[in-house]
C-alpha atoms as a PDB file:
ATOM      1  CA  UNK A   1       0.485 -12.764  17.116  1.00  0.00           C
ATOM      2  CA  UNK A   2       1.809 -15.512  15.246  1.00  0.00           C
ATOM      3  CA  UNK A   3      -1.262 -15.587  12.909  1.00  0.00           C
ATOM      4  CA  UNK A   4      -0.515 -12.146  11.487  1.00  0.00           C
ATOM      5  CA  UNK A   5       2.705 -13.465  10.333  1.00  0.00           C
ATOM      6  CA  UNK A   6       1.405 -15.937   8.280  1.00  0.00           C
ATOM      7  CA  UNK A   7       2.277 -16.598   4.472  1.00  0.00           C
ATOM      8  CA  UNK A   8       0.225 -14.594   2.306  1.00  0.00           C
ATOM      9  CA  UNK A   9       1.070 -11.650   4.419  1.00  0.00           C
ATOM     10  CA  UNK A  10       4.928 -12.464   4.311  1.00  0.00           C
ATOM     11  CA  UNK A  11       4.610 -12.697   0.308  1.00  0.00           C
ATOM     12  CA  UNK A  12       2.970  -9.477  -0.380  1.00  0.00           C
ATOM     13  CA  UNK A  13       5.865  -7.898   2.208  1.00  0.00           C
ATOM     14  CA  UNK A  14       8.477  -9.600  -0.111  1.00  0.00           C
ATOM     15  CA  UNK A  15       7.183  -7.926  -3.078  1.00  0.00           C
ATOM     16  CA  UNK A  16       8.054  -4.693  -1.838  1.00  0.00           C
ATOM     17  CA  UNK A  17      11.615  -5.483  -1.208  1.00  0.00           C
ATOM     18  CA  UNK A  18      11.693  -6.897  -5.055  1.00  0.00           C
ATOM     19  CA  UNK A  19      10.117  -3.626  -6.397  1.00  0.00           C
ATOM     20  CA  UNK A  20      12.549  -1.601  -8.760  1.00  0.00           C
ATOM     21  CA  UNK A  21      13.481   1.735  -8.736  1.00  0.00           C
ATOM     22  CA  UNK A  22      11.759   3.804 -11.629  1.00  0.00           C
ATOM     23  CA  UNK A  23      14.180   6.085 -13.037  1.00  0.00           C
ATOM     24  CA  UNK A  24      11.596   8.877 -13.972  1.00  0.00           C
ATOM     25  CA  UNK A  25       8.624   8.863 -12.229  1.00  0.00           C
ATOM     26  CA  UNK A  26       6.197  11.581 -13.102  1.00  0.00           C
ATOM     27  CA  UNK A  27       4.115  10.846  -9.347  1.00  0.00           C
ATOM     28  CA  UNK A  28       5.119  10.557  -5.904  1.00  0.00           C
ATOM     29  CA  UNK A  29       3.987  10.617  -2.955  1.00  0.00           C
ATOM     30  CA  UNK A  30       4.984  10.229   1.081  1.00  0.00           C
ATOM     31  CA  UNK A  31       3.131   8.721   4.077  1.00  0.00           C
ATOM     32  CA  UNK A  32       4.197   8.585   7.695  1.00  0.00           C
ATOM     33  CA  UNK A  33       3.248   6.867  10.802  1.00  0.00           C
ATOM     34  CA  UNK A  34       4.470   9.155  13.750  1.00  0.00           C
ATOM     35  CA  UNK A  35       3.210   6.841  16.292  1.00  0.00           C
ATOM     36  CA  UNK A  36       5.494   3.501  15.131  1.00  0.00           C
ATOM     37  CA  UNK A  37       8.094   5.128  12.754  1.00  0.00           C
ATOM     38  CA  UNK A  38       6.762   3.290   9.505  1.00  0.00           C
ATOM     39  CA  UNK A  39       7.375   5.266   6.480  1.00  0.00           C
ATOM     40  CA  UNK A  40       6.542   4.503   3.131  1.00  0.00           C
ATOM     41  CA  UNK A  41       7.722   6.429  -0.441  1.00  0.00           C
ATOM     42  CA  UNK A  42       5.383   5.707  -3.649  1.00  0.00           C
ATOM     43  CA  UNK A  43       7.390   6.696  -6.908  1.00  0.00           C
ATOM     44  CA  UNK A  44       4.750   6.329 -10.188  1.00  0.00           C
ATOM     45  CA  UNK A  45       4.832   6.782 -13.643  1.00  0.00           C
ATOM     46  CA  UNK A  46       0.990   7.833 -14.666  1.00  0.00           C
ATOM     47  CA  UNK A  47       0.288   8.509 -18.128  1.00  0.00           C
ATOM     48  CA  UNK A  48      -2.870   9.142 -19.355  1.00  0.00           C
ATOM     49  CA  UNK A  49      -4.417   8.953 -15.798  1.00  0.00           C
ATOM     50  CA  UNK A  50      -3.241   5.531 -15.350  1.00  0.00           C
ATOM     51  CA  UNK A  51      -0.685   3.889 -13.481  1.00  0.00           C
ATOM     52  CA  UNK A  52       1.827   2.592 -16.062  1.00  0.00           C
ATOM     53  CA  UNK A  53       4.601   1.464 -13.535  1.00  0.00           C
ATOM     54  CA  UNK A  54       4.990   2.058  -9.727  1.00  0.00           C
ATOM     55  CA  UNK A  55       7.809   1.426  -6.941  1.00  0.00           C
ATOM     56  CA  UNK A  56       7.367   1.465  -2.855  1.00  0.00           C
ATOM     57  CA  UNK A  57       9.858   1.253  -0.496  1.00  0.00           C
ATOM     58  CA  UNK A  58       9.547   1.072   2.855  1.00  0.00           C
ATOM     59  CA  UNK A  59      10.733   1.632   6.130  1.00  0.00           C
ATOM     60  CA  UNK A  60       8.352  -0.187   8.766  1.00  0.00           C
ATOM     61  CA  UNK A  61       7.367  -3.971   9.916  1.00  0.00           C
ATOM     62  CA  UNK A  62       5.748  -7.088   7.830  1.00  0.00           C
ATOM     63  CA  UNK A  63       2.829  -5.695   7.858  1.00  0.00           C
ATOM     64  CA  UNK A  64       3.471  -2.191   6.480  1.00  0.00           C
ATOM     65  CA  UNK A  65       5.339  -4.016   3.590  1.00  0.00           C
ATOM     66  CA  UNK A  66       2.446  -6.223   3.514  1.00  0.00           C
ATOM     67  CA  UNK A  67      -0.184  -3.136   2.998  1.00  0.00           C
ATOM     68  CA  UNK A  68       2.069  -1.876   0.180  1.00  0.00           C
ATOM     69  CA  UNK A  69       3.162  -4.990  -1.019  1.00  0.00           C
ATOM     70  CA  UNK A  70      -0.776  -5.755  -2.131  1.00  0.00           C
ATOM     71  CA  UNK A  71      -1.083  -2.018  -3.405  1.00  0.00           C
ATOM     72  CA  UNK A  72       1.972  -2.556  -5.677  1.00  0.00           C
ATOM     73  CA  UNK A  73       0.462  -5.722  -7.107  1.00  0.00           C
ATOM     74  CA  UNK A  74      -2.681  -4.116  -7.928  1.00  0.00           C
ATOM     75  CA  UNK A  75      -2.102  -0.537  -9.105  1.00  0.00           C
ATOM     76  CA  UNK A  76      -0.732  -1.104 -12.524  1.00  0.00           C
ATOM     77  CA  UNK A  77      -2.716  -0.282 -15.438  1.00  0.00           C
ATOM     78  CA  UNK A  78      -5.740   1.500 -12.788  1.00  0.00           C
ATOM     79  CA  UNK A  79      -6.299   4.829 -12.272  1.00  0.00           C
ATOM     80  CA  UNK A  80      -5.554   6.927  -9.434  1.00  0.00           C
ATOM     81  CA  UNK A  81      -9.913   6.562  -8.702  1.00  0.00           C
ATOM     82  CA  UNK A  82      -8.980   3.130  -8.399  1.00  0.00           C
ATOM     83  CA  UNK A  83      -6.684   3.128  -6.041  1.00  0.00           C
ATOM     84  CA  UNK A  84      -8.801   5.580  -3.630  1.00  0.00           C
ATOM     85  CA  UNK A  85     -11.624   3.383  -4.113  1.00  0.00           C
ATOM     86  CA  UNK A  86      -9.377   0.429  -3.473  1.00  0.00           C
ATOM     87  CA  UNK A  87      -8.156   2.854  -0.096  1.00  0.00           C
ATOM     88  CA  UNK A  88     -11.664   3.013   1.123  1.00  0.00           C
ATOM     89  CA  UNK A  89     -12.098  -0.560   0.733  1.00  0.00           C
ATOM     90  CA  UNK A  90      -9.469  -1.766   2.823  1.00  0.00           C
ATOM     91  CA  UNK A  91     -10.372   0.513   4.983  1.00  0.00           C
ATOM     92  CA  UNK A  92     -13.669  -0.336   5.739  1.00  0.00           C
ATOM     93  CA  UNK A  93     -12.700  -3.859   5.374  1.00  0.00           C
ATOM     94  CA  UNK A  94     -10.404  -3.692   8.451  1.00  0.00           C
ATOM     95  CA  UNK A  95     -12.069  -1.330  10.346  1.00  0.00           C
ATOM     96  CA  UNK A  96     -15.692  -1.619   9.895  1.00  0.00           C
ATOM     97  CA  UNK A  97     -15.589  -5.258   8.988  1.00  0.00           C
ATOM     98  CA  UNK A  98     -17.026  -4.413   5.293  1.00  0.00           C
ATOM     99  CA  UNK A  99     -15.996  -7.052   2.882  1.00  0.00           C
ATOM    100  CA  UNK A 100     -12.439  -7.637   1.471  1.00  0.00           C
ATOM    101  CA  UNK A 101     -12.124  -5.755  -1.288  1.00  0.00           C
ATOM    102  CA  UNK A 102     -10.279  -9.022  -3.141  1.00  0.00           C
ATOM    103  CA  UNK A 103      -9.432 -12.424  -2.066  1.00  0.00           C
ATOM    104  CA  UNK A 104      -5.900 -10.859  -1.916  1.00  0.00           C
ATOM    105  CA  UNK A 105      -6.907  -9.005   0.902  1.00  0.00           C
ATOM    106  CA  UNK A 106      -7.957 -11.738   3.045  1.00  0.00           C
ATOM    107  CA  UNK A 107      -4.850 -12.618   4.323  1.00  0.00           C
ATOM    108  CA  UNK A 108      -5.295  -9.330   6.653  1.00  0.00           C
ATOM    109  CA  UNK A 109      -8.211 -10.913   8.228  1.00  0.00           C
ATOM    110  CA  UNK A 110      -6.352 -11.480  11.578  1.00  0.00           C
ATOM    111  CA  UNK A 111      -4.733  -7.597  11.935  1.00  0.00           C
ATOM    112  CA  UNK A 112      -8.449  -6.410  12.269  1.00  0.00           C
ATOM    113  CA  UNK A 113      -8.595  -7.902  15.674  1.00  0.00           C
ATOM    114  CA  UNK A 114      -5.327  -5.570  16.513  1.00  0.00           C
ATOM    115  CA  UNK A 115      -6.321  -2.205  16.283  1.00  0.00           C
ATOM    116  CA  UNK A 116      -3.151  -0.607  16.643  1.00  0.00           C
ATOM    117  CA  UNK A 117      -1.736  -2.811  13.275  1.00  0.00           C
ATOM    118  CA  UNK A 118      -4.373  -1.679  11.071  1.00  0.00           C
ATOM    119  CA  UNK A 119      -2.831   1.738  10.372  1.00  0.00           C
ATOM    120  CA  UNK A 120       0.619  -0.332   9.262  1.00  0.00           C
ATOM    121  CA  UNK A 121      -1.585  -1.829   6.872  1.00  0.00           C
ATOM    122  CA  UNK A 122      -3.276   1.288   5.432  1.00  0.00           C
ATOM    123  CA  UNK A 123      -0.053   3.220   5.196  1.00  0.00           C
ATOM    124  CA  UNK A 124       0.704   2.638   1.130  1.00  0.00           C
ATOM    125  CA  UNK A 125      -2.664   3.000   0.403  1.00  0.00           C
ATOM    126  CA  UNK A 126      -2.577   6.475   3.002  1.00  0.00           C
ATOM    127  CA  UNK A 127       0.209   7.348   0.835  1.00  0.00           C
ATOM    128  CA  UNK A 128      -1.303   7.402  -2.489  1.00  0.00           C
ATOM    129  CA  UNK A 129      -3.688  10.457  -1.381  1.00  0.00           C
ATOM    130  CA  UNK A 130      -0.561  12.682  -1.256  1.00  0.00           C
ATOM    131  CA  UNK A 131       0.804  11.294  -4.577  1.00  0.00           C
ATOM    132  CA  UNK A 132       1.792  14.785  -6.667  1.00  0.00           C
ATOM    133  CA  UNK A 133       2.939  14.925  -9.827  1.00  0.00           C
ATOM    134  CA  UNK A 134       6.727  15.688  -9.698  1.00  0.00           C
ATOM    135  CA  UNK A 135       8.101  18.900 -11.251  1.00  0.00           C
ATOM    136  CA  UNK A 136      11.207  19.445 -12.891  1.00  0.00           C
ATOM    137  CA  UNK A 137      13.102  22.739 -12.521  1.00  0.00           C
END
Protein backbone atom coordinates (compact mmCIF):
# COMPACT_ATOMS: atom_id res chain seq x y z
CA UNK A 1 0.00 0.00 0.00
CA UNK A 2 2.79 2.13 0.70
CA UNK A 3 3.63 2.50 -3.05
CA UNK A 4 0.37 4.29 -3.81
CA UNK A 5 1.40 6.89 -1.43
CA UNK A 6 4.30 7.81 -3.09
CA UNK A 7 5.40 11.46 -4.15
CA UNK A 8 4.04 12.34 -7.36
CA UNK A 9 0.73 11.15 -6.16
CA UNK A 10 1.01 13.22 -2.81
CA UNK A 11 1.88 16.44 -5.06
CA UNK A 12 -0.94 16.35 -7.41
CA UNK A 13 -3.27 15.76 -3.98
CA UNK A 14 -1.61 19.00 -2.63
CA UNK A 15 -2.63 20.94 -5.54
CA UNK A 16 -6.10 20.53 -4.81
CA UNK A 17 -5.91 21.82 -1.35
CA UNK A 18 -3.96 25.04 -2.96
CA UNK A 19 -6.75 25.54 -5.60
CA UNK A 20 -8.71 28.94 -5.14
CA UNK A 21 -12.11 29.60 -5.00
CA UNK A 22 -13.47 31.26 -8.31
CA UNK A 23 -15.82 33.86 -7.43
CA UNK A 24 -18.06 33.46 -10.62
CA UNK A 25 -17.90 30.41 -12.23
CA UNK A 26 -20.10 30.03 -15.24
CA UNK A 27 -19.66 25.71 -14.95
CA UNK A 28 -20.03 23.30 -12.30
CA UNK A 29 -20.37 20.20 -11.77
CA UNK A 30 -20.73 17.28 -8.81
CA UNK A 31 -19.45 13.67 -8.56
CA UNK A 32 -20.01 11.15 -5.81
CA UNK A 33 -18.66 7.92 -4.70
CA UNK A 34 -21.51 6.19 -2.62
CA UNK A 35 -19.45 3.24 -1.94
CA UNK A 36 -16.32 5.23 0.04
CA UNK A 37 -17.91 8.71 0.70
CA UNK A 38 -15.44 10.67 -1.71
CA UNK A 39 -17.01 13.67 -3.11
CA UNK A 40 -15.65 16.03 -5.35
CA UNK A 41 -17.16 19.79 -6.55
CA UNK A 42 -15.65 21.25 -10.00
CA UNK A 43 -16.41 25.12 -10.15
CA UNK A 44 -15.20 26.50 -13.96
CA UNK A 45 -15.14 29.51 -15.73
CA UNK A 46 -15.49 28.42 -19.68
CA UNK A 47 -15.54 31.03 -22.15
CA UNK A 48 -15.54 30.45 -25.55
CA UNK A 49 -15.68 26.60 -25.01
CA UNK A 50 -12.55 26.65 -23.13
CA UNK A 51 -11.57 26.31 -19.72
CA UNK A 52 -10.26 29.75 -18.66
CA UNK A 53 -9.91 28.99 -14.83
CA UNK A 54 -11.12 26.00 -12.69
CA UNK A 55 -11.30 25.08 -8.79
CA UNK A 56 -11.89 21.38 -7.10
CA UNK A 57 -12.37 20.67 -3.77
CA UNK A 58 -12.65 17.65 -2.30
CA UNK A 59 -13.85 15.52 0.24
CA UNK A 60 -12.14 11.93 -0.07
CA UNK A 61 -8.47 10.22 0.42
CA UNK A 62 -4.89 10.97 -1.39
CA UNK A 63 -5.86 9.49 -4.10
CA UNK A 64 -9.17 11.20 -4.94
CA UNK A 65 -7.21 14.53 -4.47
CA UNK A 66 -4.64 12.95 -6.51
CA UNK A 67 -7.23 12.18 -9.59
CA UNK A 68 -8.35 15.83 -9.36
CA UNK A 69 -5.27 17.24 -8.45
CA UNK A 70 -3.81 16.08 -12.17
CA UNK A 71 -7.24 17.21 -13.80
CA UNK A 72 -6.79 20.71 -12.28
CA UNK A 73 -3.27 20.96 -13.66
CA UNK A 74 -4.29 20.09 -17.03
CA UNK A 75 -7.70 21.60 -17.83
CA UNK A 76 -6.82 25.19 -18.30
CA UNK A 77 -6.92 26.67 -21.60
CA UNK A 78 -8.65 22.93 -23.15
CA UNK A 79 -11.91 22.39 -24.00
CA UNK A 80 -14.49 20.49 -22.35
CA UNK A 81 -13.65 17.56 -25.57
CA UNK A 82 -10.46 17.59 -23.96
CA UNK A 83 -11.12 16.80 -20.84
CA UNK A 84 -13.59 13.78 -21.88
CA UNK A 85 -10.98 12.58 -24.06
CA UNK A 86 -8.49 13.05 -21.28
CA UNK A 87 -11.54 10.96 -19.01
CA UNK A 88 -11.40 8.09 -21.37
CA UNK A 89 -7.78 7.99 -21.24
CA UNK A 90 -7.27 7.53 -17.74
CA UNK A 91 -9.70 5.35 -17.85
CA UNK A 92 -8.54 2.93 -20.07
CA UNK A 93 -5.16 3.55 -18.75
CA UNK A 94 -6.10 2.15 -15.30
CA UNK A 95 -8.47 -0.20 -16.20
CA UNK A 96 -7.62 -1.73 -19.41
CA UNK A 97 -3.94 -1.11 -19.08
CA UNK A 98 -4.02 1.32 -22.32
CA UNK A 99 -1.21 3.76 -22.16
CA UNK A 100 -0.92 6.79 -19.78
CA UNK A 101 -2.39 9.40 -21.28
CA UNK A 102 0.83 11.76 -20.03
CA UNK A 103 3.89 11.10 -18.11
CA UNK A 104 1.85 12.92 -15.37
CA UNK A 105 -0.25 10.10 -15.15
CA UNK A 106 2.25 7.58 -14.42
CA UNK A 107 2.50 8.07 -10.99
CA UNK A 108 -1.01 6.04 -10.82
CA UNK A 109 0.70 3.09 -12.17
CA UNK A 110 0.50 1.19 -8.80
CA UNK A 111 -3.57 1.95 -8.01
CA UNK A 112 -4.28 -0.22 -11.20
CA UNK A 113 -3.31 -3.27 -9.30
CA UNK A 114 -6.16 -2.13 -6.59
CA UNK A 115 -9.29 -2.27 -8.19
CA UNK A 116 -11.34 -0.82 -5.66
CA UNK A 117 -8.87 2.66 -5.75
CA UNK A 118 -9.29 3.21 -9.30
CA UNK A 119 -12.74 4.80 -9.02
CA UNK A 120 -11.02 7.44 -6.28
CA UNK A 121 -8.89 8.23 -9.05
CA UNK A 122 -11.50 8.74 -11.81
CA UNK A 123 -13.80 10.74 -9.60
CA UNK A 124 -12.72 14.56 -10.91
CA UNK A 125 -12.51 13.43 -14.18
CA UNK A 126 -16.31 11.46 -13.46
CA UNK A 127 -17.22 14.82 -12.39
CA UNK A 128 -16.57 16.85 -15.35
CA UNK A 129 -19.40 14.83 -17.39
CA UNK A 130 -22.03 16.49 -15.13
CA UNK A 131 -20.36 19.95 -15.40
CA UNK A 132 -23.60 22.44 -16.31
CA UNK A 133 -23.42 25.73 -16.97
CA UNK A 134 -24.71 27.65 -13.87
CA UNK A 135 -27.81 29.87 -14.13
CA UNK A 136 -28.52 32.93 -12.46
CA UNK A 137 -32.06 33.80 -11.32
Amino acid sequence: MQEIYQGKILELAKLVRLSRPISEPTHTGEKNNPICGDKVIINAVIENGIIIDIHLIVRGCALCEAGAGLLGKTAINRNMDDLITLKDEMNGYLKNNEQPPDSNSICFEPVKKIKNRIACVLLAFDATSEMKPITVD
